[in-house]
Protein backbone atom coordinates (compact mmCIF):
# COMPACT_ATOMS: atom_id res chain seq x y z
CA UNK A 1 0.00 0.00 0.00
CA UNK A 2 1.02 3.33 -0.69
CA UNK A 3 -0.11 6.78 0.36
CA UNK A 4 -1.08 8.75 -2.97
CA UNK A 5 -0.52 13.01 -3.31
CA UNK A 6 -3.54 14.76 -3.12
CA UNK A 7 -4.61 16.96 -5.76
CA UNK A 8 -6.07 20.71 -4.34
CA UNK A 9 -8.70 23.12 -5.65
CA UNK A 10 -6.53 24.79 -8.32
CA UNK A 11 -6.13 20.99 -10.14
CA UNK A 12 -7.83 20.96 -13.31
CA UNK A 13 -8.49 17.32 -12.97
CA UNK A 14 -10.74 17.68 -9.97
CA UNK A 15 -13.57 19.17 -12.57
CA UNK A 16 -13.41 16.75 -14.88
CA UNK A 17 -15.73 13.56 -15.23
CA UNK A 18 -14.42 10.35 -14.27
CA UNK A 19 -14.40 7.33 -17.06
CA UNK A 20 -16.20 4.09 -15.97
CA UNK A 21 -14.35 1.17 -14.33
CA UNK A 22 -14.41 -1.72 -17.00
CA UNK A 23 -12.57 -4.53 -15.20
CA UNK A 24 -11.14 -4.63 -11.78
CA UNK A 25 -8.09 -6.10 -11.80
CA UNK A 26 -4.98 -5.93 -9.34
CA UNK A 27 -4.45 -2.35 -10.46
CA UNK A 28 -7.67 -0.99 -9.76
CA UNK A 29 -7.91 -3.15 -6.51
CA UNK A 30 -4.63 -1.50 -5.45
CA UNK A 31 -5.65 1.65 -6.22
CA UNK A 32 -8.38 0.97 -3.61
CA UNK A 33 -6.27 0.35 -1.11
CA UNK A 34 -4.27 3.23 -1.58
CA UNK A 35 -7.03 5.30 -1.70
CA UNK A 36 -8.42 4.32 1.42
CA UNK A 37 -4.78 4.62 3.28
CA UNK A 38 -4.56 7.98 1.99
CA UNK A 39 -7.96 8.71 3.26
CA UNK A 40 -6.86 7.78 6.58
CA UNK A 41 -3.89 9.81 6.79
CA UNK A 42 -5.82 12.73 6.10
CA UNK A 43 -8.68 11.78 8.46
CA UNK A 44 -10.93 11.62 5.75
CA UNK A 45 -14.55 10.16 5.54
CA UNK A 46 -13.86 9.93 1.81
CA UNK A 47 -12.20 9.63 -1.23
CA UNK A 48 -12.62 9.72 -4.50
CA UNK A 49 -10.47 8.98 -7.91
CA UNK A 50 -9.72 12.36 -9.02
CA UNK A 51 -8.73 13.49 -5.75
CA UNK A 52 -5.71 11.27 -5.99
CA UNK A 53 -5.05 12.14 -10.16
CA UNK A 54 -7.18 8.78 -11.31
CA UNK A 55 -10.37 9.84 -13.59
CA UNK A 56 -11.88 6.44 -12.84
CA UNK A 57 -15.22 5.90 -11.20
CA UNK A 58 -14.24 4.81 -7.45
CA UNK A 59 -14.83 6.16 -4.15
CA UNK A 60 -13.74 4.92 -0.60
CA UNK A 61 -15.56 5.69 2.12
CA UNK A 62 -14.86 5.15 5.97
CA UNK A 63 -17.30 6.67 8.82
CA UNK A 64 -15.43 5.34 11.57
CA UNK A 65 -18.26 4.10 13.13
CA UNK A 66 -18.61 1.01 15.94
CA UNK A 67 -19.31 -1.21 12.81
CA UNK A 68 -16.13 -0.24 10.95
CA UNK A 69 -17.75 -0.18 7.94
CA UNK A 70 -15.88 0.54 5.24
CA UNK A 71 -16.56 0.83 1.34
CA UNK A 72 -14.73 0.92 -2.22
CA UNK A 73 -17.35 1.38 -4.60
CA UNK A 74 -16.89 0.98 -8.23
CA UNK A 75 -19.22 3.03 -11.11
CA UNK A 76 -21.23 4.05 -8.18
CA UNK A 77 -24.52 6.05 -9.22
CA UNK A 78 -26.84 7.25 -7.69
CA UNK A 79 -30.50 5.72 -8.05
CA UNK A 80 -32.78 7.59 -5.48
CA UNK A 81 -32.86 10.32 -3.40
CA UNK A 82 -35.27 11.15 -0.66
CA UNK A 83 -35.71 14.22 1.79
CA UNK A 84 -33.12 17.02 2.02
CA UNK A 85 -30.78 18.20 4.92
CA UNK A 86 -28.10 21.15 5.87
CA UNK A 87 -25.32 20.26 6.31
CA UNK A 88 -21.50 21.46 7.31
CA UNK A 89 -18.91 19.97 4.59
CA UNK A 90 -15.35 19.89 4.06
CA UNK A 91 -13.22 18.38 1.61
CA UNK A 92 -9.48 17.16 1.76
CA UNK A 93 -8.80 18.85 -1.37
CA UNK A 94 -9.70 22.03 -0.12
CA UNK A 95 -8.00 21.71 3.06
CA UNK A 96 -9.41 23.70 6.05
CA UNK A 97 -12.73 25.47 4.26
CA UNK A 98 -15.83 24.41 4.78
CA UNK A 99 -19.95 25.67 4.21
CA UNK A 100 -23.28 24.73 4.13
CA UNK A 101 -24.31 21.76 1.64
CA UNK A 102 -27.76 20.99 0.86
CA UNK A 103 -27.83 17.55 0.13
CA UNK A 104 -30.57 14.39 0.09
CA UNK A 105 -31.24 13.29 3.80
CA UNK A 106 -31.35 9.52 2.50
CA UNK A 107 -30.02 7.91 -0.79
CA UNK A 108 -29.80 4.16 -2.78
CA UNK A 109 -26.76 3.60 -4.57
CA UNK A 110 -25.94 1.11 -6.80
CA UNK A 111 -22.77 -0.13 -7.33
CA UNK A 112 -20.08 -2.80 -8.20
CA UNK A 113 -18.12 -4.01 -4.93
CA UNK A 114 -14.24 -4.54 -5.14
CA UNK A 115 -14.93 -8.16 -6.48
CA UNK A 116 -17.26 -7.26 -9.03
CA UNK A 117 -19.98 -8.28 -7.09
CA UNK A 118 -23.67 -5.42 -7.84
CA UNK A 119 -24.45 -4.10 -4.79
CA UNK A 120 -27.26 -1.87 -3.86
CA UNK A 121 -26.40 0.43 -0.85
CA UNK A 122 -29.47 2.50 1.21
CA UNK A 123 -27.82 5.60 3.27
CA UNK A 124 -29.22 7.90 5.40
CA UNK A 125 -27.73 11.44 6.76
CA UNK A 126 -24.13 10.99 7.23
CA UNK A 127 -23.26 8.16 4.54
CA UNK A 128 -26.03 10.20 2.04
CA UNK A 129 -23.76 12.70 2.32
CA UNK A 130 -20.79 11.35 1.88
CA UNK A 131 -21.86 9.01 -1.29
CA UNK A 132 -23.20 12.29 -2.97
CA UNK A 133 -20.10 14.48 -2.32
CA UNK A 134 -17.50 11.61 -3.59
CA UNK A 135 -19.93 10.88 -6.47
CA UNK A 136 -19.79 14.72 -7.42
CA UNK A 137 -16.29 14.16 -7.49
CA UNK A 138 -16.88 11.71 -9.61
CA UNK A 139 -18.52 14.11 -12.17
CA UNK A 140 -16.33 16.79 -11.62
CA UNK A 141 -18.38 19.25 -9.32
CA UNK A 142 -16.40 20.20 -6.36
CA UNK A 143 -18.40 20.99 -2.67
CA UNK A 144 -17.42 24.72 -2.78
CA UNK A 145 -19.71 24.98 -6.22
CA UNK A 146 -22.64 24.01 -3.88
CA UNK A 147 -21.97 26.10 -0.72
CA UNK A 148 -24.70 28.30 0.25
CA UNK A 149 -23.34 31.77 -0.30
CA UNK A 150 -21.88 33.50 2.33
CA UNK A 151 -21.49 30.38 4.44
CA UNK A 152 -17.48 29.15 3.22
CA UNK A 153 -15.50 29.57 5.72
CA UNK A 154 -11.30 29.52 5.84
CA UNK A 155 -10.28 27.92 9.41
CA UNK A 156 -6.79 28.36 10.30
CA UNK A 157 -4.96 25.70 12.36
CA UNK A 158 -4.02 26.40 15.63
CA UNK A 159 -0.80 24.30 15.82
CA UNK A 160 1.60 27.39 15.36
C-alpha cells in the first residue's frame, strides 16, 4: 500500500468527469487500497479517484463508526434520493474550508463491490452525504460549487 498526493482546488483534474471502471483487476484493486490509506492519513470520511489524479469511477468511504464499515465502490450512481438536509462539509482537497451543503437526507446507490460483485447500498444522513459528495467528485463538481453563499468559511490551524 502506498499513500497517494492529493490533488487541491486549483487541479484541473478535480472538474473533470471520471471514465467508468471496466474490469477490476490488481491495479484498480490497489488503487483501492491506496485510496483508502490515503484517506486515513488525512482523516478523511472519503475519497474519491480524481482526488488522488485517477479519472476512474471509485470512491472509498470510511465513517469510523462502531461497525467499521468501510466501502470501495466501483461506477457508483446514484439511483434515489429522498428528503433534504443542511449540512457542514469539508473536503481534503480544499484543506481547512468548509460551508453549508444541501444535500438528500437519504439515498440508494448502486454499485459494483471490489470483487465485481452489484451491490445496492441504502444511506441515510451521514453516509447520504458522503456518497453524494465523492460521487460529485466523480462528475467533476467540487463541494465549494454548492456552498450556500456567504457560508465558506477559511479555518486556520491552531498548531503554530
Amino acid at each position: 500500500m502506498a499513500i497517494r498526493n492529493l490533488r487541491y482546488e486549483e487541479d484541473e483534474i478535480l472538474r473533470k468527469k471520471s471514465r467508468e471502471i471496466e474490469v477490476i483487476d490488481d491495479k484498480i484493486k490497489q488503487l483501492a487500497q491506496d485510496m483508502m490509506e490515503t484517506m486515513h492519513k488525512w482523516d478523511g470520511v472519503g475519497l474519491a479517484g480524481p482526488q488522488v489524479g485517477v479519472l476512474k469511477r471509485i470512491i472509498v468511504i470510511d465513517l469510523y463508526d462502531e461497525d467499521k464499515t468501510q466501502y470501495t465502490l466501483i461506477n457508483p450512481v446514484i439511483i434515489k434520493e429522498k428528503g433534504t438536509q443542511e449540512v457542514d462539509e469539508g473536503c481534503l482537497s480544499f484543506p481547512n474550508q468548509y460551508g453549508k451543503v444541501t444535500r438528500p437526507k437519504e439515498v440508494i446507490v448502486e454499485a459494483l463491490d471490489i470483487n465485481g460483485k452489484k451491490i445496492k447500498i441504502k444511506a441515510k444522513v451521514l453516509l447520504a452525504q458522503a456518497l453524494c459528495h465523492e460521487i460529485d467528485h466523480l462528475n467533476g463538481i467540487v463541494f465549494t460549487e454548492k456552498v450556500h453563499p456567504g457560508t465558506l468559511e477559511t479555518v486556520v490551524p491552531n498548531d503554530k
